[in-house]
N, C-alpha and C. Protein backbone atom coordinates (compact mmCIF):
# COMPACT_ATOMS: atom_id res chain seq x y z
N UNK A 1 -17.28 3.64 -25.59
CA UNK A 1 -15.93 3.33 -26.03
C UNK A 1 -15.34 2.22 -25.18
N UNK A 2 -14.56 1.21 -25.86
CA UNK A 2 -14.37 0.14 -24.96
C UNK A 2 -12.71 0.40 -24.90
N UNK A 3 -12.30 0.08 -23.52
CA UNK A 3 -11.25 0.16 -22.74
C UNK A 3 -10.18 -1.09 -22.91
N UNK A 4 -8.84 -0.70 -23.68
CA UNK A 4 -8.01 -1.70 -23.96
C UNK A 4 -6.92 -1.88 -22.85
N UNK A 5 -6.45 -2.84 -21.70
CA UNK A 5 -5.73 -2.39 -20.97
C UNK A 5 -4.19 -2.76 -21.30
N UNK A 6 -3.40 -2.10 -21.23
CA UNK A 6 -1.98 -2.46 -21.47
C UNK A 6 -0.98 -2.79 -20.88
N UNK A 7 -0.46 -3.61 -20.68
CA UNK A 7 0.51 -3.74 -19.54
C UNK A 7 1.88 -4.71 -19.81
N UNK A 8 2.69 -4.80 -18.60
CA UNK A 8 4.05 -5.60 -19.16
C UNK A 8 4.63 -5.06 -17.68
N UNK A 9 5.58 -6.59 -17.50
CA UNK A 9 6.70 -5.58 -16.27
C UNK A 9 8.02 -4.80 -16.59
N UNK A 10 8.44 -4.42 -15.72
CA UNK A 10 9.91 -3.89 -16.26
C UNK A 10 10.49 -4.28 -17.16
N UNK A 11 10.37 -3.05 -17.96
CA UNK A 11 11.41 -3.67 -19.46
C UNK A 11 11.32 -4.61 -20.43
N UNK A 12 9.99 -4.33 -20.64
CA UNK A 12 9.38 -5.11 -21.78
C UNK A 12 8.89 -4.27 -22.93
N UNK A 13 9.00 -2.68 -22.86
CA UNK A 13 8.80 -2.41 -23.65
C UNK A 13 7.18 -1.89 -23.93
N UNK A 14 6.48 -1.97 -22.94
CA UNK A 14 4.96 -1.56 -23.04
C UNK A 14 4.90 -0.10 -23.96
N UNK A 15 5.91 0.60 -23.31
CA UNK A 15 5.63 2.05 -23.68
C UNK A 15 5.87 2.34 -25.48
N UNK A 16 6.48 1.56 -26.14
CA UNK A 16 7.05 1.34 -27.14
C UNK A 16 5.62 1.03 -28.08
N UNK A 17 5.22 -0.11 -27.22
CA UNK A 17 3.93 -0.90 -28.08
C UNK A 17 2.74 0.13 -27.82
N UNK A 18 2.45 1.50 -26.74
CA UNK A 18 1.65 2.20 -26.47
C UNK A 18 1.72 3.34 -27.90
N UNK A 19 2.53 3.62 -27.91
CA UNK A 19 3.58 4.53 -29.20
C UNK A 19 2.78 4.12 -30.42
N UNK A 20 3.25 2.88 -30.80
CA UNK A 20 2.51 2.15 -32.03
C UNK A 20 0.83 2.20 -32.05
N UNK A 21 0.61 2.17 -31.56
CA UNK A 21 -1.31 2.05 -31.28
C UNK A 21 -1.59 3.94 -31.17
N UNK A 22 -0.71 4.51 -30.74
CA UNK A 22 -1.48 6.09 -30.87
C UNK A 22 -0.82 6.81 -32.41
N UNK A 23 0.56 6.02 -33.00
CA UNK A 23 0.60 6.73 -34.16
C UNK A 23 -0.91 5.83 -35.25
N UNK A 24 -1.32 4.88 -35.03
CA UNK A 24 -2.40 4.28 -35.28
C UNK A 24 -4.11 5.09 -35.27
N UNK A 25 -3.67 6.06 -34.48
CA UNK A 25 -4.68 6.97 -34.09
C UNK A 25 -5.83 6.92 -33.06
N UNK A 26 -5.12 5.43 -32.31
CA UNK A 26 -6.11 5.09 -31.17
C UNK A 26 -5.96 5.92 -29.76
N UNK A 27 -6.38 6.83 -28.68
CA UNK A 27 -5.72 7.18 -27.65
C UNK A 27 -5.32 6.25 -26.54
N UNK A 28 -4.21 7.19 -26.02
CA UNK A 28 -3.71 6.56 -25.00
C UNK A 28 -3.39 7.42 -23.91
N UNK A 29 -3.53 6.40 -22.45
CA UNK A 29 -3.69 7.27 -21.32
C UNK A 29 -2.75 6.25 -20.42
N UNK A 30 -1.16 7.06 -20.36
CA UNK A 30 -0.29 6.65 -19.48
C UNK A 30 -0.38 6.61 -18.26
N UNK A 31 -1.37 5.81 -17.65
CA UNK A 31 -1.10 5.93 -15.86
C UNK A 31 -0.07 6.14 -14.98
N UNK A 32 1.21 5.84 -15.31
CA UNK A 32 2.37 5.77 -14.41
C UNK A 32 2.80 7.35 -14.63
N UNK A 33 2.98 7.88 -15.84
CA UNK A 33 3.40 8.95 -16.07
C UNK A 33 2.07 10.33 -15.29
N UNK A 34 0.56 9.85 -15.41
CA UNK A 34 -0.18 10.32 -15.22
C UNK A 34 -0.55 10.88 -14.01
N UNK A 35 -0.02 9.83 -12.69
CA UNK A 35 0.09 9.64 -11.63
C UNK A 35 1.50 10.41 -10.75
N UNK A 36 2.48 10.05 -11.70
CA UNK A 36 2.99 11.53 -11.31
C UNK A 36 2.46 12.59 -11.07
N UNK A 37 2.17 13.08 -12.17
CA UNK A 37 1.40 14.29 -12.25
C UNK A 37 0.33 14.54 -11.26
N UNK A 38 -0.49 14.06 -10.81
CA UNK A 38 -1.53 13.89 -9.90
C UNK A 38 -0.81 14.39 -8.62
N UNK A 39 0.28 13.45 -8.80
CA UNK A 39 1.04 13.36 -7.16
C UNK A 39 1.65 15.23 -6.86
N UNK A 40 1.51 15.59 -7.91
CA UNK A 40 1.90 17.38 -8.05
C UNK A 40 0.98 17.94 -8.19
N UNK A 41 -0.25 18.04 -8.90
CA UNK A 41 -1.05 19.20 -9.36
C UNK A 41 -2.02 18.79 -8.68
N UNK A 42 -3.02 17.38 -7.67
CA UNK A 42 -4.25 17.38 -7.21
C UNK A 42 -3.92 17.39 -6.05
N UNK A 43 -4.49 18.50 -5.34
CA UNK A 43 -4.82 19.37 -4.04
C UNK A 43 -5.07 18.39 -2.96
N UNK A 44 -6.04 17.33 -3.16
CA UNK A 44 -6.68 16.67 -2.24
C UNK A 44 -5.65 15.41 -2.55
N UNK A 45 -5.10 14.66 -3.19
CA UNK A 45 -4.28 14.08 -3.18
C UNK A 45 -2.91 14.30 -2.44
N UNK A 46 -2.32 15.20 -2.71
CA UNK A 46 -1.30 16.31 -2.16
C UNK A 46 -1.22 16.21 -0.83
N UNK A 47 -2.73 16.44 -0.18
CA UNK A 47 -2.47 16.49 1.55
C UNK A 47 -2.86 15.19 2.11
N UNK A 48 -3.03 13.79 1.32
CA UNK A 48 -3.65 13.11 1.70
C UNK A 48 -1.98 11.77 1.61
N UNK A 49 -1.53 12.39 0.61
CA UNK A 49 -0.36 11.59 1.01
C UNK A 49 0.94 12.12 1.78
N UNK A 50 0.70 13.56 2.29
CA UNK A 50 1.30 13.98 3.25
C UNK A 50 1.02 13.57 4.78
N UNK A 51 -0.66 13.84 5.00
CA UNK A 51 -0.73 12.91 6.09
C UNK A 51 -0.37 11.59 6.37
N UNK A 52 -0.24 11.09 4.73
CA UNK A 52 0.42 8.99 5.14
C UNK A 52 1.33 9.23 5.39
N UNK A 53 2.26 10.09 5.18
CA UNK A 53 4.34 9.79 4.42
C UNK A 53 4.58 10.73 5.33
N UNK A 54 3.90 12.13 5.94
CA UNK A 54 5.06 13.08 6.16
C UNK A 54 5.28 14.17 5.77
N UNK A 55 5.23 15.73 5.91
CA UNK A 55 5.54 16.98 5.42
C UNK A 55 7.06 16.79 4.81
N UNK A 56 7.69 15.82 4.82
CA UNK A 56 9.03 15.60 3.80
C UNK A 56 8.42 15.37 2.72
N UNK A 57 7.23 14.56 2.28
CA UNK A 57 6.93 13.85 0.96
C UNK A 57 7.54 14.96 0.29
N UNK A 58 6.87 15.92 0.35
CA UNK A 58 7.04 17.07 -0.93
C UNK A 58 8.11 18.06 -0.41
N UNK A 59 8.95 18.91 -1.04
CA UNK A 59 9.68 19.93 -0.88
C UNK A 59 9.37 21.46 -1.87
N UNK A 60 8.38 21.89 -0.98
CA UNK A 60 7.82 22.98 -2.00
C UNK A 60 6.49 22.45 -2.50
N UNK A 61 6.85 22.41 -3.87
CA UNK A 61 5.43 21.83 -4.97
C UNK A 61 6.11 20.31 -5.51
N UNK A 62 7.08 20.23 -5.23
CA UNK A 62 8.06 18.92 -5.62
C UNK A 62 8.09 18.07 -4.84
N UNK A 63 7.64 16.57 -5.56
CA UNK A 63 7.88 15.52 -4.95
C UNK A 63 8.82 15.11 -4.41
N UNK A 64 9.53 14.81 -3.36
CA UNK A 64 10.51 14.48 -2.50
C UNK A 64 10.49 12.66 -3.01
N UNK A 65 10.67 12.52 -4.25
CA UNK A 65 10.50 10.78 -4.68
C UNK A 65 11.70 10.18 -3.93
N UNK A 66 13.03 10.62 -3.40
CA UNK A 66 13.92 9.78 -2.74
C UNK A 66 13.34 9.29 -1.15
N UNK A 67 12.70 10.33 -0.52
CA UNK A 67 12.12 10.64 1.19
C UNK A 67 10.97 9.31 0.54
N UNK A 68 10.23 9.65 -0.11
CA UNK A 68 9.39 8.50 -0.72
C UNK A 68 9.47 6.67 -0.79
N UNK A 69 10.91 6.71 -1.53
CA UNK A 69 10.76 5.59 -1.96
C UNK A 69 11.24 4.80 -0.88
N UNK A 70 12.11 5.65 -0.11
CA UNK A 70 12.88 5.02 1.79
C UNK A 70 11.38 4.41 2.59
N UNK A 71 11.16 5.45 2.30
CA UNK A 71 9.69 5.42 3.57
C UNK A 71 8.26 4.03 3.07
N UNK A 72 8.42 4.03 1.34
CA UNK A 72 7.37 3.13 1.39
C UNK A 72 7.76 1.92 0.80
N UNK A 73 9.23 1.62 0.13
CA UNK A 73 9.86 0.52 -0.40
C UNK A 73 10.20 -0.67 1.28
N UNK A 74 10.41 0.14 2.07
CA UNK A 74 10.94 -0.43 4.16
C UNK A 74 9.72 -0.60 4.50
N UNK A 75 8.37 -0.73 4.14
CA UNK A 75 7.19 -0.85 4.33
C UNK A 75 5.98 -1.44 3.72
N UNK A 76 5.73 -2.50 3.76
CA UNK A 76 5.01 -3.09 2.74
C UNK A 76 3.30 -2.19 2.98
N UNK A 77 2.62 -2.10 4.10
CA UNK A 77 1.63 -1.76 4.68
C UNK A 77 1.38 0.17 4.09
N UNK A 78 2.98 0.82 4.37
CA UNK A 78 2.60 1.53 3.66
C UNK A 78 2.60 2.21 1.88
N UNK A 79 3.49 1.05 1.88
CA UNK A 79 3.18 0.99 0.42
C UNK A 79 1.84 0.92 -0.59
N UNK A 80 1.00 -0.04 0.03
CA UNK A 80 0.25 -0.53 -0.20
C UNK A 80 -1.10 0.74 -0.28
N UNK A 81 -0.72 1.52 1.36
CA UNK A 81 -1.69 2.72 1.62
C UNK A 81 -1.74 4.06 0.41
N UNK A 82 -0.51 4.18 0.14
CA UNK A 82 -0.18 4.92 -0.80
C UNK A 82 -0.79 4.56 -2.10
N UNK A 83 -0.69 3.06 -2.50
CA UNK A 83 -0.90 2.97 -4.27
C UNK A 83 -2.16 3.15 -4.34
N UNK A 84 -3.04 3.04 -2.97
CA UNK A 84 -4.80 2.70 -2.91
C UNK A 84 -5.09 4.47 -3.30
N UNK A 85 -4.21 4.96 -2.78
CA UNK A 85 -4.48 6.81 -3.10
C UNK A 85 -4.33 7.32 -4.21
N UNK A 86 -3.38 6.68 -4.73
CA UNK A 86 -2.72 7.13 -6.07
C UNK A 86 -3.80 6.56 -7.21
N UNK A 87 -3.92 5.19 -7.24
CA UNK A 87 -5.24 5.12 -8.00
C UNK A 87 -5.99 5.35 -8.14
N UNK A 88 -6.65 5.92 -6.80
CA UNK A 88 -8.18 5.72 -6.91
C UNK A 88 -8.33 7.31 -7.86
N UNK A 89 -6.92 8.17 -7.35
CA UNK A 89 -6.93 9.57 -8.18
C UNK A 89 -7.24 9.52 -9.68
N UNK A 90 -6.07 7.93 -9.98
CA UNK A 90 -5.76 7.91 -11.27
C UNK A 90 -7.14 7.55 -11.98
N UNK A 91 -8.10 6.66 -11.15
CA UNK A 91 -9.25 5.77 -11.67
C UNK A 91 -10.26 7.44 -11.88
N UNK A 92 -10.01 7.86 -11.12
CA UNK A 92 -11.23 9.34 -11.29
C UNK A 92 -11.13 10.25 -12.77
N UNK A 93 -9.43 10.22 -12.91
CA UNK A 93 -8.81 11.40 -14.02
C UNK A 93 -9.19 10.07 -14.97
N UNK A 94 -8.87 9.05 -15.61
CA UNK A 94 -9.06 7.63 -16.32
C UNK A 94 -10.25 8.08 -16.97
N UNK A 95 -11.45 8.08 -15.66
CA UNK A 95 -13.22 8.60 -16.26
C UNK A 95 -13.20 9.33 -17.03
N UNK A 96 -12.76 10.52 -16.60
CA UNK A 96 -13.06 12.18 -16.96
C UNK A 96 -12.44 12.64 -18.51
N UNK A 97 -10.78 11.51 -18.21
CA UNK A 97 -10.09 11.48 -20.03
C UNK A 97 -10.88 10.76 -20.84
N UNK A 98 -11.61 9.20 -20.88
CA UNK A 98 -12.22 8.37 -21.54
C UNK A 98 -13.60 9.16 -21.85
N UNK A 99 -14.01 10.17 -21.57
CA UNK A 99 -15.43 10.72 -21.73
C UNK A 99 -15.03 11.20 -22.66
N UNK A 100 -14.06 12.10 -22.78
CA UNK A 100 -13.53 13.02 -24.50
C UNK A 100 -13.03 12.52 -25.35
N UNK A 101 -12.77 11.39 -25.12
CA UNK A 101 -12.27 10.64 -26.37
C UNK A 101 -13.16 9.75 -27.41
N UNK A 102 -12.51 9.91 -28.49
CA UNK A 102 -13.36 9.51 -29.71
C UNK A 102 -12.95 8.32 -30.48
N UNK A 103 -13.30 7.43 -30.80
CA UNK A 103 -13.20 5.65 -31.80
C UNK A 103 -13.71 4.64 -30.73
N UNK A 104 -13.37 3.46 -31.53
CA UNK A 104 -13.95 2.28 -30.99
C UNK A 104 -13.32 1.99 -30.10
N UNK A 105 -11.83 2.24 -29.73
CA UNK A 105 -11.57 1.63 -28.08
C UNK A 105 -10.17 2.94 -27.87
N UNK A 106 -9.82 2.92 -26.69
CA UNK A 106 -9.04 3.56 -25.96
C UNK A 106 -7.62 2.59 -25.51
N UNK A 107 -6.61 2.79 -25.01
CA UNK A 107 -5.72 2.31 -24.36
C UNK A 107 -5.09 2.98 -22.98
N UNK A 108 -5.24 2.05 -21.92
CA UNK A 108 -5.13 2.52 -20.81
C UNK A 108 -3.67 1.65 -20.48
N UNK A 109 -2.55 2.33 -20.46
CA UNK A 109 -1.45 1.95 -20.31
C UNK A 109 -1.09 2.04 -18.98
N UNK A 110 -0.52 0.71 -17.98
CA UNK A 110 -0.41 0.77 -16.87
C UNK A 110 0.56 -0.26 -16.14
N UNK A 111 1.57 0.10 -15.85
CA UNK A 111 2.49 -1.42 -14.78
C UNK A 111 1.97 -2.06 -14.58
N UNK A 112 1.29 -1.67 -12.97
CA UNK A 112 0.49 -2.79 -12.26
C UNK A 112 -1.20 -2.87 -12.67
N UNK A 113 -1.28 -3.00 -14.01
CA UNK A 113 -3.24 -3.53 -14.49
C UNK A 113 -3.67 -4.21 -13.25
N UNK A 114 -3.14 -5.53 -13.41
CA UNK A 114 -3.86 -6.49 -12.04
C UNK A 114 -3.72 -6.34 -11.05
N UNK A 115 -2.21 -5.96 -10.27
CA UNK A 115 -2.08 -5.68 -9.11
C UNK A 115 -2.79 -4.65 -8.30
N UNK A 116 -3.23 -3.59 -9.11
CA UNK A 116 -4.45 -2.32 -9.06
C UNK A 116 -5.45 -2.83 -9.08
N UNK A 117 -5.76 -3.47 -9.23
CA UNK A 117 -7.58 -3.94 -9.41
C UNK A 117 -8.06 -3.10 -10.91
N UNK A 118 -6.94 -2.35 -11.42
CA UNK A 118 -7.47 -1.45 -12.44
C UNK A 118 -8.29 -2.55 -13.94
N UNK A 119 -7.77 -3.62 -13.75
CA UNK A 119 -8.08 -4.61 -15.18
C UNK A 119 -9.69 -4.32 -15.13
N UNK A 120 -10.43 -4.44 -13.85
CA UNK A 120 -11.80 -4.47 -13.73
C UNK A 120 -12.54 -3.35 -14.49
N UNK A 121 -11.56 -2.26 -14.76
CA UNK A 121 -12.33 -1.52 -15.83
C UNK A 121 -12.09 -1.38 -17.47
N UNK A 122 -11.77 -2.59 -17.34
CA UNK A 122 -11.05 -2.50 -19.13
C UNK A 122 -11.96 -3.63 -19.58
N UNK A 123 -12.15 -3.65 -20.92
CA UNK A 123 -12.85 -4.81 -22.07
C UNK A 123 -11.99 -5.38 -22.19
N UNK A 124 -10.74 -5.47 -22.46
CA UNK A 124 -9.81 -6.28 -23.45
C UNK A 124 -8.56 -6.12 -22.46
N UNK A 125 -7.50 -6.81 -22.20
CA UNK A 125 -6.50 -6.68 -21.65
C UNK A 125 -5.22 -7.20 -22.87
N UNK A 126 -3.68 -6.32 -23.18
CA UNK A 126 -2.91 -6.95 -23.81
C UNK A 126 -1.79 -6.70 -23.01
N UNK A 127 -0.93 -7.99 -23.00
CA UNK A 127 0.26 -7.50 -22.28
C UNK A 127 1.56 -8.01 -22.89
N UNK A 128 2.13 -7.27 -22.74
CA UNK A 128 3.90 -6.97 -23.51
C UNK A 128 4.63 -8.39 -22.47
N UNK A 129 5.55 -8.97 -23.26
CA UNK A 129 6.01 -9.70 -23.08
C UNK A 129 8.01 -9.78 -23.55
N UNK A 130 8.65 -9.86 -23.10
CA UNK A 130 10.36 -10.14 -23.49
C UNK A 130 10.68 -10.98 -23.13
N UNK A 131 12.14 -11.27 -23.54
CA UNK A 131 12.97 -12.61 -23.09
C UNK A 131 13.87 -11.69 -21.60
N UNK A 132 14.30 -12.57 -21.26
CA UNK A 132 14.79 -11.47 -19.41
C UNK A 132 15.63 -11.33 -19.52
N UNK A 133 16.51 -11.32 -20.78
CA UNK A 133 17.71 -10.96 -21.24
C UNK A 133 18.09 -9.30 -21.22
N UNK A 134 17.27 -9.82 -22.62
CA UNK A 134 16.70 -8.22 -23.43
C UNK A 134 16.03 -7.62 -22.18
N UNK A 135 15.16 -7.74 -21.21
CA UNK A 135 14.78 -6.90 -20.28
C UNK A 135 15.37 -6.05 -19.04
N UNK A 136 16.98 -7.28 -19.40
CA UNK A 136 17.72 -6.36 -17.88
C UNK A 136 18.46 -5.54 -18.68
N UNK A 137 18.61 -5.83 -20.16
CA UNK A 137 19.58 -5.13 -20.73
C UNK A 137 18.91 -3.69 -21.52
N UNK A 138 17.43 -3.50 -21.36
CA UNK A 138 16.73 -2.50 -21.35
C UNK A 138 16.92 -1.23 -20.45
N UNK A 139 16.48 -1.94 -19.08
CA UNK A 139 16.69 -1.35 -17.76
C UNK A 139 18.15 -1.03 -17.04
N UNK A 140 18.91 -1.81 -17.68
CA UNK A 140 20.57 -0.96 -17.30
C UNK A 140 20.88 0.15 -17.75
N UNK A 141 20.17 0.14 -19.42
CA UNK A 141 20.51 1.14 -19.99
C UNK A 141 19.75 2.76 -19.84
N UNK A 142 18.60 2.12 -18.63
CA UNK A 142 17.86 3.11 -19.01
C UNK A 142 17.70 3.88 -17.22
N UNK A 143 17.94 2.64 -16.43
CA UNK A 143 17.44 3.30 -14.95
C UNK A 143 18.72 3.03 -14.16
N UNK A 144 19.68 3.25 -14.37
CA UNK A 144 20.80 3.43 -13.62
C UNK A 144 21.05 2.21 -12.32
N UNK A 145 20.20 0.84 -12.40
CA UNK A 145 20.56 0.21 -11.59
C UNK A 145 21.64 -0.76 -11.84
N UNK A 146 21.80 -1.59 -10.92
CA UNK A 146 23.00 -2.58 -11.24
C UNK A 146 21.97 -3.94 -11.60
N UNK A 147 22.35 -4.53 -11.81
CA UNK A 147 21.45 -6.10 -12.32
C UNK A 147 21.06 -6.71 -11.48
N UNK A 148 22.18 -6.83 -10.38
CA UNK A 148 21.50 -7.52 -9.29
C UNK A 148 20.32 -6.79 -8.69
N UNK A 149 19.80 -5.40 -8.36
CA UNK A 149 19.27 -4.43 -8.08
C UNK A 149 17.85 -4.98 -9.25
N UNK A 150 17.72 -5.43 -10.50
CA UNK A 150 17.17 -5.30 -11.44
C UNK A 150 16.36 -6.79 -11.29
N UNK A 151 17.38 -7.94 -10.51
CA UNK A 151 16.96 -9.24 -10.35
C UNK A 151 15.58 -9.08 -9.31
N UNK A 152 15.82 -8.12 -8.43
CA UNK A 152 15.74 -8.46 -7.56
C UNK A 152 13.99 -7.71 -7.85
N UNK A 153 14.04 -6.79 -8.48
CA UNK A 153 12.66 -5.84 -8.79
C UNK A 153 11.63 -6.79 -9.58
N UNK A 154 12.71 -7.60 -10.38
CA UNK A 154 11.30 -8.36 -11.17
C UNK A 154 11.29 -9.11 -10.62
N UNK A 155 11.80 -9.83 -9.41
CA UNK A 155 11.08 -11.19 -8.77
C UNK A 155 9.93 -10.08 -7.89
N UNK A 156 9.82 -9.42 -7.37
CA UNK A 156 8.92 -8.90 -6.45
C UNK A 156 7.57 -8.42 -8.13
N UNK A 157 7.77 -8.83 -9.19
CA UNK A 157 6.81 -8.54 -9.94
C UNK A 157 5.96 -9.53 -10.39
N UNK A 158 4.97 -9.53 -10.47
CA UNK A 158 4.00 -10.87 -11.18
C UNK A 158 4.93 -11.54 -12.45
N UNK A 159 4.93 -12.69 -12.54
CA UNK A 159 5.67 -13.53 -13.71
C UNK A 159 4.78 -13.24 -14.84
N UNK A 160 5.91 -12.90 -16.18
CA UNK A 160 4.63 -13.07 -17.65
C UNK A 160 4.13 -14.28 -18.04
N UNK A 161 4.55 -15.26 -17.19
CA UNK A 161 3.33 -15.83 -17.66
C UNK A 161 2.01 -16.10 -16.96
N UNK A 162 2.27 -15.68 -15.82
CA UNK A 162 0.78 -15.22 -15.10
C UNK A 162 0.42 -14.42 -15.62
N UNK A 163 0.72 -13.04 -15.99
CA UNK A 163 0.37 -11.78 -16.84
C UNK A 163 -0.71 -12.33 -18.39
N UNK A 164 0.31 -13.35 -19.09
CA UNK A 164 -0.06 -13.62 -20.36
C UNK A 164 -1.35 -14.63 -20.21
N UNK A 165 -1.42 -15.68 -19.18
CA UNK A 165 -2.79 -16.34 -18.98
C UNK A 165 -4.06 -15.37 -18.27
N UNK A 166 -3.58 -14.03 -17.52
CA UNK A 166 -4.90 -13.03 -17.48
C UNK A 166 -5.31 -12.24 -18.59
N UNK A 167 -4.73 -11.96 -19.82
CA UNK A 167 -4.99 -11.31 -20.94
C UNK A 167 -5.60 -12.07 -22.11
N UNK A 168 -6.28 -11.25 -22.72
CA UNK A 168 -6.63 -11.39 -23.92
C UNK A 168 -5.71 -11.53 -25.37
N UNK A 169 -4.45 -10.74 -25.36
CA UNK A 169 -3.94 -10.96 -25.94
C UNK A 169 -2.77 -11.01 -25.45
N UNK A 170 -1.01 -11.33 -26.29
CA UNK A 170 0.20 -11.32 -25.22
C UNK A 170 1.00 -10.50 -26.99
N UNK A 171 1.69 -9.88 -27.05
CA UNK A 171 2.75 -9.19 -27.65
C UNK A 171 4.32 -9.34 -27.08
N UNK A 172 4.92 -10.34 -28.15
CA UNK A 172 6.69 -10.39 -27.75
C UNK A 172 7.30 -9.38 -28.09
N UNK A 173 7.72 -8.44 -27.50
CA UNK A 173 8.68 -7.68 -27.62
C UNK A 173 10.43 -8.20 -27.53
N UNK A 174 10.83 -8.42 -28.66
CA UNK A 174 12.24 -9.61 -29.09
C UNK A 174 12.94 -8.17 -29.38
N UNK A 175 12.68 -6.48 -29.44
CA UNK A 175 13.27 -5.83 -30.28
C UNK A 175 13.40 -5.38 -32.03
N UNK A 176 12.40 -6.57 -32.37
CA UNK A 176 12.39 -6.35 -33.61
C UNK A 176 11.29 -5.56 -34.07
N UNK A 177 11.15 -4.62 -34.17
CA UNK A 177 10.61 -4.03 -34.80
C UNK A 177 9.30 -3.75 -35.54
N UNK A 178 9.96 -4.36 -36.99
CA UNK A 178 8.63 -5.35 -37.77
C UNK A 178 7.67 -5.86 -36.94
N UNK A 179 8.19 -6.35 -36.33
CA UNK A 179 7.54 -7.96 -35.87
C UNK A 179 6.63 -7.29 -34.39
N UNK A 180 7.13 -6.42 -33.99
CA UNK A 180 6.16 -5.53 -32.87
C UNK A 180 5.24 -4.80 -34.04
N UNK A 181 4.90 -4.21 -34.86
CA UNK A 181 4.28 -3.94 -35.73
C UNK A 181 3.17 -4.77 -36.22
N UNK A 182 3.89 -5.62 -36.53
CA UNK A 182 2.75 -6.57 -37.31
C UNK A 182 1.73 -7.33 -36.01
N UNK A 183 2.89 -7.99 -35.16
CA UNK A 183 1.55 -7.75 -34.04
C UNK A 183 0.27 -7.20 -33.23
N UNK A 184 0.85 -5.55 -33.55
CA UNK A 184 0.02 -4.68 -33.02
C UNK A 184 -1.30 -4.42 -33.99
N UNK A 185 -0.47 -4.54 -35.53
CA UNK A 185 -1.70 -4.51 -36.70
C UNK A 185 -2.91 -5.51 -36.70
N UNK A 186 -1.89 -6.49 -36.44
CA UNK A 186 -2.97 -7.84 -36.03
C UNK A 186 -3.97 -7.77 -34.74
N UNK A 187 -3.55 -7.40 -33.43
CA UNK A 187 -4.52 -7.00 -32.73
C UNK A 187 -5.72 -6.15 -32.55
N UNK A 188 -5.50 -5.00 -33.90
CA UNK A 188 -6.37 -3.62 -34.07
C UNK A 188 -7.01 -4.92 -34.50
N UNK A 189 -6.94 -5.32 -35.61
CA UNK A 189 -7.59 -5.95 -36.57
C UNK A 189 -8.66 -6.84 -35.65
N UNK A 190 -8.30 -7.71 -34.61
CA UNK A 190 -8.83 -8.61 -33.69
C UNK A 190 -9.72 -7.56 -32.74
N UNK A 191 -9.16 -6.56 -32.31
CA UNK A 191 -10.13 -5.81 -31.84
C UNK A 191 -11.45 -4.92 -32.29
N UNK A 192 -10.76 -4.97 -33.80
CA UNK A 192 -12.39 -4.28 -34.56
C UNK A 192 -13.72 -5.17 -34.58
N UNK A 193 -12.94 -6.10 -35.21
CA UNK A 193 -13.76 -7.47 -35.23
C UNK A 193 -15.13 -7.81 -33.98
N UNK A 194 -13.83 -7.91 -33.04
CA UNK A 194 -14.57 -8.33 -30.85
C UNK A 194 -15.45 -7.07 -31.22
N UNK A 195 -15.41 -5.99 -31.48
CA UNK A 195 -16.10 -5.29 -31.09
C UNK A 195 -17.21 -4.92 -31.89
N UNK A 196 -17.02 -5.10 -33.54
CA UNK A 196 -18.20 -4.73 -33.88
C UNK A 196 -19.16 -5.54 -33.96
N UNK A 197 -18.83 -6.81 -33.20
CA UNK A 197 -19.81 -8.17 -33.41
C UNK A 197 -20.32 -8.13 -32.00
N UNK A 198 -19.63 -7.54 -31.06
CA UNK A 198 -19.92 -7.15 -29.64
C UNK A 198 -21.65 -7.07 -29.13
């Protein structure tokens, strides 16, 4: 099964275009959301980012994400220590989901594709794209920051158009609808193709 990777920065809408491709009947495997989860239910993960961060990380069985984000947002070094943990969890559970799954390709939905090194396991890369309008006006509505707060997150993010010259394909997310649709139809279509000539 070949591995589609998905990606976009803040507020572009990835999760939207992930939506469209699984009512399509293709699967999909949310890393960010996934990785949560990890960060709660895997044992060896659990004590391994307690020894980086601290017996605060967690409170109970609960992530302590505020003690978190102080400790590794004031830290680039340990930031960095942390995401190498969190993936490599995510890259293990990634295997183990892509083995049960069934059609010609998968979608591995993920923020940081490149910044992870995660692209290296995908065939195909597509990434979501907006105007930075529509993107702060996504993220106000949705994560309680202020704009300036919002300026400041996507400059610390890879530019789309570095994003859009590492992919295979690029999807505008303008809000419209249709037009995210017909894109996505068009890409199955481009991807049956790559692949059965593969």
């Amino acid at each position: 099964m070949k591995v589609v990777g998905l990606t976009g920065g803040m507020g572009t809408g990835k999760s939207t275009v992930a939506k469209l491709f699984e009512e399509k009947g293709y699967p999909v495997y949310s890393s960010d959301s996934r990785a949560k989860e990890l960060m709660m239910e895997d044992k060896d993960l659990k004590a391994k980012l307690i020894h980086l961060l601290g017996e605060d990380s967690y409170s109970g069985d609960t992530l302590n994400k505020k003690y978190i984000a102080q400790k590794i947002f004031s830290d680039k070094k340990l930031l960095q220590e942390q995401n190498a943990l969190v993936h490599s969890a995510v890259r293990n559970d990634f295997k183990d989901w892509v083995a049960k799954q069934k059609g010609d390709f998968c979608i591995k939905e993920a923020a940081i594709l490149f910044e992870s090194g995660a692209h290296k396991d995908c065939d195909y890369i597509i990434v979501v794209t907006a105007p930075e309008q529509i993107r702060i006006n996504r993220i106000l509505s949705r994560d309680g920051l202020t704009e300036e707060e919002i300026k400041k997150r996507l400059q610390n993010q890879w530019s789309q158009e570095k994003l859009a010259d590492l992919a295979d394909f690029q999807i505008t997310n303008d809000s419209d609808m249709e037009n995210i649709k017909t894109q996505v139809n068009h890409i199955i279509k481009q991807l049956e193709e790559r692949i059965k000539t593969a």
